[in-house]
C-alpha atoms as a PDB file:
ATOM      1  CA  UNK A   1       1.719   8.062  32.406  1.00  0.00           C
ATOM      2  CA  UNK A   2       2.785  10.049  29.330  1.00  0.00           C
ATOM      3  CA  UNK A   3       5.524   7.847  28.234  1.00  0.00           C
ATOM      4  CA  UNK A   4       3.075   4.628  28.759  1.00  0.00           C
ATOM      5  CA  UNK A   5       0.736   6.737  26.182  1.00  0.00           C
ATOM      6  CA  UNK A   6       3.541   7.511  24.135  1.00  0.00           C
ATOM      7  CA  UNK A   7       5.259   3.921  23.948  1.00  0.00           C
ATOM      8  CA  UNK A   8       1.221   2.485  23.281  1.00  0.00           C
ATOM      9  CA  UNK A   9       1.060   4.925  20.015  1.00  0.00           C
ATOM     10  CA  UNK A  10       4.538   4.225  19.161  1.00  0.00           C
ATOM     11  CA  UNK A  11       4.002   0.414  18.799  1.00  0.00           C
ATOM     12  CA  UNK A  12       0.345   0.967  17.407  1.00  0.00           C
ATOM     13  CA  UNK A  13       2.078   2.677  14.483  1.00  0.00           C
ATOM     14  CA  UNK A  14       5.546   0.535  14.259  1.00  0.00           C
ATOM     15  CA  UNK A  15       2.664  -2.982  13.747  1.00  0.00           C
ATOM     16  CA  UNK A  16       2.127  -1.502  10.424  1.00  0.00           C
ATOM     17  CA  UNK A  17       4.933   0.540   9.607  1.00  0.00           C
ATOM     18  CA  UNK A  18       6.664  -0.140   6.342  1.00  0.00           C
ATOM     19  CA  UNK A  19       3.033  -1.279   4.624  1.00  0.00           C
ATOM     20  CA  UNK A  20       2.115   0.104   1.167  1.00  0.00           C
ATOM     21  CA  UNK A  21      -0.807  -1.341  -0.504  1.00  0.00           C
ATOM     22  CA  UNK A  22      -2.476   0.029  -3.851  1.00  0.00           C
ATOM     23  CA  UNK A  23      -6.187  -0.252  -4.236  1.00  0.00           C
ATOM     24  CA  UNK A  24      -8.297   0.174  -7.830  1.00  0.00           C
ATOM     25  CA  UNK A  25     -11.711   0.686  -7.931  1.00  0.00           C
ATOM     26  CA  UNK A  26     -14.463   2.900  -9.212  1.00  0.00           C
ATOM     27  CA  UNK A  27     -13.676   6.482 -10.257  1.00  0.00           C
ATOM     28  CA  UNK A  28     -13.616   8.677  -7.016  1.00  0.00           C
ATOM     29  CA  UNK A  29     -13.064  12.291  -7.963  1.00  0.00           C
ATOM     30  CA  UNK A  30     -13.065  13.456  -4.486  1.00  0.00           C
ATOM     31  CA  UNK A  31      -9.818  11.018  -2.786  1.00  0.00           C
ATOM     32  CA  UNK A  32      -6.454  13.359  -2.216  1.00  0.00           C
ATOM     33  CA  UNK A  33      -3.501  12.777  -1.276  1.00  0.00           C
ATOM     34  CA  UNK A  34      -3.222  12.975   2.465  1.00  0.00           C
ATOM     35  CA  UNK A  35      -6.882  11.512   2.912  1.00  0.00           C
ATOM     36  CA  UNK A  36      -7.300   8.739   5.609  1.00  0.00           C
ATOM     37  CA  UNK A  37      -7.849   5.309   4.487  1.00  0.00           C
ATOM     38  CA  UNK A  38     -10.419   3.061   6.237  1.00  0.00           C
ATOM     39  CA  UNK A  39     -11.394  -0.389   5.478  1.00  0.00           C
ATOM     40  CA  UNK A  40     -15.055  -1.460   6.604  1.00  0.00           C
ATOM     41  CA  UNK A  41     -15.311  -5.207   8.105  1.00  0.00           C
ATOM     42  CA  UNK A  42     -17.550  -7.374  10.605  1.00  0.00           C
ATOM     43  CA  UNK A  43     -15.871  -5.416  13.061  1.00  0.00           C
ATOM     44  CA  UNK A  44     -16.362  -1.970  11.910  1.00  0.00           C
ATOM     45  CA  UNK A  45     -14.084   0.827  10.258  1.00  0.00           C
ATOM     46  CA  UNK A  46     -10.520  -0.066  10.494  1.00  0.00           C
ATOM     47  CA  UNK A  47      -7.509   2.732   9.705  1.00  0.00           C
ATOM     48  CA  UNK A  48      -5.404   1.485   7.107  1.00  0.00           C
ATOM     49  CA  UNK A  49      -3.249   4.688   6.774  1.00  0.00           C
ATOM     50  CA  UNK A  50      -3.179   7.557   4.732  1.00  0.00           C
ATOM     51  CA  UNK A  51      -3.532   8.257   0.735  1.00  0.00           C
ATOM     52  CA  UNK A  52       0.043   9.057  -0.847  1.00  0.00           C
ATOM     53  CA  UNK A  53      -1.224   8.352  -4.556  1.00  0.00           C
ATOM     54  CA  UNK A  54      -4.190   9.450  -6.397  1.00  0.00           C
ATOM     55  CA  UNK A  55      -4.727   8.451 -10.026  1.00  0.00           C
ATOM     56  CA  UNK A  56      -7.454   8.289 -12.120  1.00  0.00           C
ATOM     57  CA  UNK A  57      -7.671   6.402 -15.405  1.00  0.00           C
ATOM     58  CA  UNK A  58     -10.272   5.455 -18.364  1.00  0.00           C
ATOM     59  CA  UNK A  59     -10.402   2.767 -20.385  1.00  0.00           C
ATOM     60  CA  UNK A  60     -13.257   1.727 -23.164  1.00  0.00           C
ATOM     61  CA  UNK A  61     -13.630  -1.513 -21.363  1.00  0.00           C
ATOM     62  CA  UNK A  62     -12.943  -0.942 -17.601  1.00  0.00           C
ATOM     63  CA  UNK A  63     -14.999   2.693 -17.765  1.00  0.00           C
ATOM     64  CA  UNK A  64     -13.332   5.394 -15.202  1.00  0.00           C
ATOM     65  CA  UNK A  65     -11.023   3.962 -12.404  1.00  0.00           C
ATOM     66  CA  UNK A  66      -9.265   5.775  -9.736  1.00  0.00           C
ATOM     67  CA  UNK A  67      -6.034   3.793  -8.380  1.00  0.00           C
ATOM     68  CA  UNK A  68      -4.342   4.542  -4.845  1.00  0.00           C
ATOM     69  CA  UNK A  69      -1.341   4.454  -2.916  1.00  0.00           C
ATOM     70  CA  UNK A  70      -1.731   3.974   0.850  1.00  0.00           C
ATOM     71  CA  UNK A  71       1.216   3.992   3.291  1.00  0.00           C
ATOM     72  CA  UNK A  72      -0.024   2.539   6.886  1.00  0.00           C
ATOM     73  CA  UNK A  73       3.279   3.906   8.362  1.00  0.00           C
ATOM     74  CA  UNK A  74       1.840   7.298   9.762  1.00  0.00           C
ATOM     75  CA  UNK A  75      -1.860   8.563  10.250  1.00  0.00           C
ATOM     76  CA  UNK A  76      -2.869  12.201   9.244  1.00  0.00           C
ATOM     77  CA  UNK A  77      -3.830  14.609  12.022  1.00  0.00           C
ATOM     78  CA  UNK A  78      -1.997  11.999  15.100  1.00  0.00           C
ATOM     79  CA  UNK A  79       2.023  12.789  15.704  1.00  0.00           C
ATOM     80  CA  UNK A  80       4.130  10.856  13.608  1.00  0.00           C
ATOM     81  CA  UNK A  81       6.736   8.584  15.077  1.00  0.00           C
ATOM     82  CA  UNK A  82       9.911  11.060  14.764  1.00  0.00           C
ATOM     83  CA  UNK A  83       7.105  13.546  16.692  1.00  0.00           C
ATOM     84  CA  UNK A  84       6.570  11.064  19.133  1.00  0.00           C
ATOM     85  CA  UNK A  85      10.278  10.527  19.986  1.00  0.00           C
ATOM     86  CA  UNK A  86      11.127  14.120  20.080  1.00  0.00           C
ATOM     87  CA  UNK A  87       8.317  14.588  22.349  1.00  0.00           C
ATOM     88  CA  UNK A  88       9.727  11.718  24.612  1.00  0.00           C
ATOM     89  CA  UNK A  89      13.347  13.426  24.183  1.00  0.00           C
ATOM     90  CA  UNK A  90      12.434  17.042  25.260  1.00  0.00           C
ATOM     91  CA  UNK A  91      10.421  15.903  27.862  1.00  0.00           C
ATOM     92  CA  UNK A  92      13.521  14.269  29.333  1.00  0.00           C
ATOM     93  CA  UNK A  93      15.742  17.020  28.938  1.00  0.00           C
ATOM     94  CA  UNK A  94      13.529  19.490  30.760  1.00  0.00           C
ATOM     95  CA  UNK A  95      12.979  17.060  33.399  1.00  0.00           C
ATOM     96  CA  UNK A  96      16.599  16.555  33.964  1.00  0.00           C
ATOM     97  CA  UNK A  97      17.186  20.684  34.123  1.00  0.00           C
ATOM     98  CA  UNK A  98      14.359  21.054  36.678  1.00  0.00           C
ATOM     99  CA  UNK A  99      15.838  18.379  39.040  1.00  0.00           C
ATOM    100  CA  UNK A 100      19.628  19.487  38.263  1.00  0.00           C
END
């Protein structure tokens, strides 16, 4: 059961692995670096990935703008995929020294 879990959250995260998309809109004092990214459609809230970028800019005719960086390869607070496999690979190696 724990390696069907682990293989489901290992291809959830390899679908969008390798995305970075950069985003500018109005100023937003409060995004960091590290901050989940979530994109609101017909279908509700959808993860995007997490904030690597945060920069904020001001021009005399666009006003205050804050521009980001988000990488949809990982997702702050869940195991990354190298944590995932290590998981899977310690798992095995214990199993195999019980049952040797």
């Amino acid at each position: 059961m724990d390696a069907a879990e682990f293989a489901s959250e290992i291809a959830d995260q390899l679908s969008n692995s390798g995305e970075v998309e950069d985003f500018v809109g109005p100023f937003r004092p409060h995004l960091l670096p590290g901050d989940l990214a979530e994109i609101m459609d017909n279908d509700g809230p959808r993860l995007l990935g997490i904030i690597t970028t945060v920069k904020h800019s001001w021009s005399k005719t666009t006003g205050f703008l804050t521009s980001i960086t988000i990488d949809s390869g990982g997702k702050i607070g869940r195991p990354q995929l190298r944590e995932l496999i290590d998981q899977l690979a310690s798992k095995q190696s214990s199993a195999k020294r019980v049952y040797n």
